[in-house]
Protein backbone atom coordinates (compact mmCIF):
# COMPACT_ATOMS: atom_id res chain seq x y z
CA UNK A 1 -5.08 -13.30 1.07
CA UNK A 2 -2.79 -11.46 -1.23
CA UNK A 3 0.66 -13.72 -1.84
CA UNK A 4 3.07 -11.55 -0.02
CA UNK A 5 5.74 -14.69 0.14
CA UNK A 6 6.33 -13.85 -3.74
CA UNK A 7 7.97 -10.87 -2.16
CA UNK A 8 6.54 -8.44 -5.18
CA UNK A 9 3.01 -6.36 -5.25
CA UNK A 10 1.74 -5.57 -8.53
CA UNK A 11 1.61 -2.53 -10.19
CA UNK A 12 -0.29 0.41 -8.55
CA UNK A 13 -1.92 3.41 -9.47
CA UNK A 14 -3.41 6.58 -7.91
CA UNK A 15 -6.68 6.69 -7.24
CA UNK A 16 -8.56 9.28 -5.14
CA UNK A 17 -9.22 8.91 -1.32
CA UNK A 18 -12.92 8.85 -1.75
CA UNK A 19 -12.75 5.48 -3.72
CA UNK A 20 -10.31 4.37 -0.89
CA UNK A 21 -12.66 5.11 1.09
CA UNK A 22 -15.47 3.54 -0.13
CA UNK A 23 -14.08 0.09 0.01
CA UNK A 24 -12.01 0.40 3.39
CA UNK A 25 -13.93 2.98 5.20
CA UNK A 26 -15.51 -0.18 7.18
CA UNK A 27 -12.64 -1.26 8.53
CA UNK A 28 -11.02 2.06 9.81
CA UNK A 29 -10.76 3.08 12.90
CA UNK A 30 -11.77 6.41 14.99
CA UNK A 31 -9.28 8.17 14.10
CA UNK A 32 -7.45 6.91 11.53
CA UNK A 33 -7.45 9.05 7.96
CA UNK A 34 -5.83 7.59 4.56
CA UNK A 35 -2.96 9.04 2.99
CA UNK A 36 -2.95 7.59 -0.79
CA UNK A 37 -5.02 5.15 -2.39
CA UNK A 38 -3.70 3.26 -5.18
CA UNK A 39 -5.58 0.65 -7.65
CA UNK A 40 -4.27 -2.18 -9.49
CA UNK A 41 -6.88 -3.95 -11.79
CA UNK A 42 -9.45 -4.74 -9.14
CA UNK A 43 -7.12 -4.81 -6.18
CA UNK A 44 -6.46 -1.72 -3.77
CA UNK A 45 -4.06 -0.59 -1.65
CA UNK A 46 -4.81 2.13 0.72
CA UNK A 47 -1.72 4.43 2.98
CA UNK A 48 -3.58 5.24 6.51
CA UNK A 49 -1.72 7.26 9.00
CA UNK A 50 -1.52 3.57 11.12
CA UNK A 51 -0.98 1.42 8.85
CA UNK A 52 -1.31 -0.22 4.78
CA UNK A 53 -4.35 -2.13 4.14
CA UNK A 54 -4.20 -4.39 1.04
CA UNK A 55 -7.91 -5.08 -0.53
CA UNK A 56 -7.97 -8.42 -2.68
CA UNK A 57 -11.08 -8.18 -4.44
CA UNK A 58 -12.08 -12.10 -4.80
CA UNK A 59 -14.85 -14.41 -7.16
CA UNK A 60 -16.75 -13.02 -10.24
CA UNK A 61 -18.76 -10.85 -8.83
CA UNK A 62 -15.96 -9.32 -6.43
CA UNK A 63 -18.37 -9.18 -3.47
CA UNK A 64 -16.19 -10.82 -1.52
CA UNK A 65 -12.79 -9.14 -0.33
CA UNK A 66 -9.83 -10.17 1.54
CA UNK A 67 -8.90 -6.95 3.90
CA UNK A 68 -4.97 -7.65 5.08
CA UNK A 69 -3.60 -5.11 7.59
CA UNK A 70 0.25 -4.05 7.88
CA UNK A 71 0.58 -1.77 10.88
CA UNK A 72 3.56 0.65 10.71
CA UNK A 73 4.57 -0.39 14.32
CA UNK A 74 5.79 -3.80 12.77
CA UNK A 75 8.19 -2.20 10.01
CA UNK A 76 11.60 -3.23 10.67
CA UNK A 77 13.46 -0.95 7.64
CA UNK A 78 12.27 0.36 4.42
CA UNK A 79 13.82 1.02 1.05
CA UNK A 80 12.19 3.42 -1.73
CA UNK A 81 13.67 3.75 -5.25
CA UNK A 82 12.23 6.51 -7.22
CA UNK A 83 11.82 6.62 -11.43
CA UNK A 84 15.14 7.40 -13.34
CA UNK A 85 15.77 7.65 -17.07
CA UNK A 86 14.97 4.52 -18.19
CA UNK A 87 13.27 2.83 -15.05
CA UNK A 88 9.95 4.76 -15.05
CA UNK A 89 8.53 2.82 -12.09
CA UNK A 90 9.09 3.97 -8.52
CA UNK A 91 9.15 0.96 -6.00
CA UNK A 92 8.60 0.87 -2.07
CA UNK A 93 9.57 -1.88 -0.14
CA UNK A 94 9.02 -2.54 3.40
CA UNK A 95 10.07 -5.51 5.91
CA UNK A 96 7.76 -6.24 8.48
CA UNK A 97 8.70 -8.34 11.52
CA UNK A 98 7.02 -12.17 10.96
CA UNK A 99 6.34 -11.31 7.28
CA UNK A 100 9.19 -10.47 5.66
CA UNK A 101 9.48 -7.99 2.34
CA UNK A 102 6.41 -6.78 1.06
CA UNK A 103 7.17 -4.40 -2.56
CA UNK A 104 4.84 -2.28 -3.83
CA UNK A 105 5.54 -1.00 -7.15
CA UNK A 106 3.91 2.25 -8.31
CA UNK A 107 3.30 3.86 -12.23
CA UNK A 108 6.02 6.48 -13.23
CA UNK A 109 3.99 9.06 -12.74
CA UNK A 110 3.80 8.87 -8.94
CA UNK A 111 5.85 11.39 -7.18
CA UNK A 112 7.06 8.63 -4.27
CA UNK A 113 9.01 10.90 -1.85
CA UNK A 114 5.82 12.17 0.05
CA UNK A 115 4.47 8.65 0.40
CA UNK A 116 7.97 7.69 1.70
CA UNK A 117 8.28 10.52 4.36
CA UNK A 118 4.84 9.55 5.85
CA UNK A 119 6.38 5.89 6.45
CA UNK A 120 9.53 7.60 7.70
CA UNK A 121 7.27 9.77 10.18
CA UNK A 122 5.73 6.70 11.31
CA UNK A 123 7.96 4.41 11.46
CA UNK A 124 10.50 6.29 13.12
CA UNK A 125 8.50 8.26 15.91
């Protein structure tokens, strides 16, 4: 399981929905569609319209994978800072009730305010 006590994800970059897909098409439900996929090294995290699932790819051969699922019902408040002049990494944090923070920090180059409304929408209807 990924370390979310350290309170800070890694970095994260966009990948397309089809290689979200791949690795946690499995594990979705009926009904449930992915927003963003993002990639850091081997790890993945992938935006569904329920909820963030975390992928920690594990061993040598990285057949085996830890699948952690954050359901948007459990956010408590969120916080998203978005690149400036010298900062060039956008950052989303969420609290989740009997977890605590989780950050996710994204590349420059990812426009963050889209992500962030589709946690507002479901978080706050």
């Amino acid at each position: 399981m990924i370390d979310f006590n350290n309170g800070s994800f890694f970095k994260l970059s966009s990948v397309s929905n089809n290689e979200g897909h791949e690795l946690v098409g499995p594990v979705l439900i009926q009904g449930e569609k992915i927003l963003e996929s993002f990639r850091a090294i081997r790890d993945m995290v992938v935006f569904t319209n329920l909820r963030v699932i975390s992928v920690n790819i594990q061993g040598f051969t990285g057949k085996k994978k830890d699948f952690t699922s954050l359901p948007y019902k459990k956010i408590q408040a969120f916080s998203v800072e978005t690149t400036g002049m010298f900062d060039l990494d956008c950052e989303l944090d969420l609290w989740f009730s009997g977890l605590g923070k989780v950050r996710f920090e994204f590349e420059g180059n990812h426009d963050i305010r889209q992500l962030s409304q589709s946690i507002a929408y479901f978080v706050l209807s």
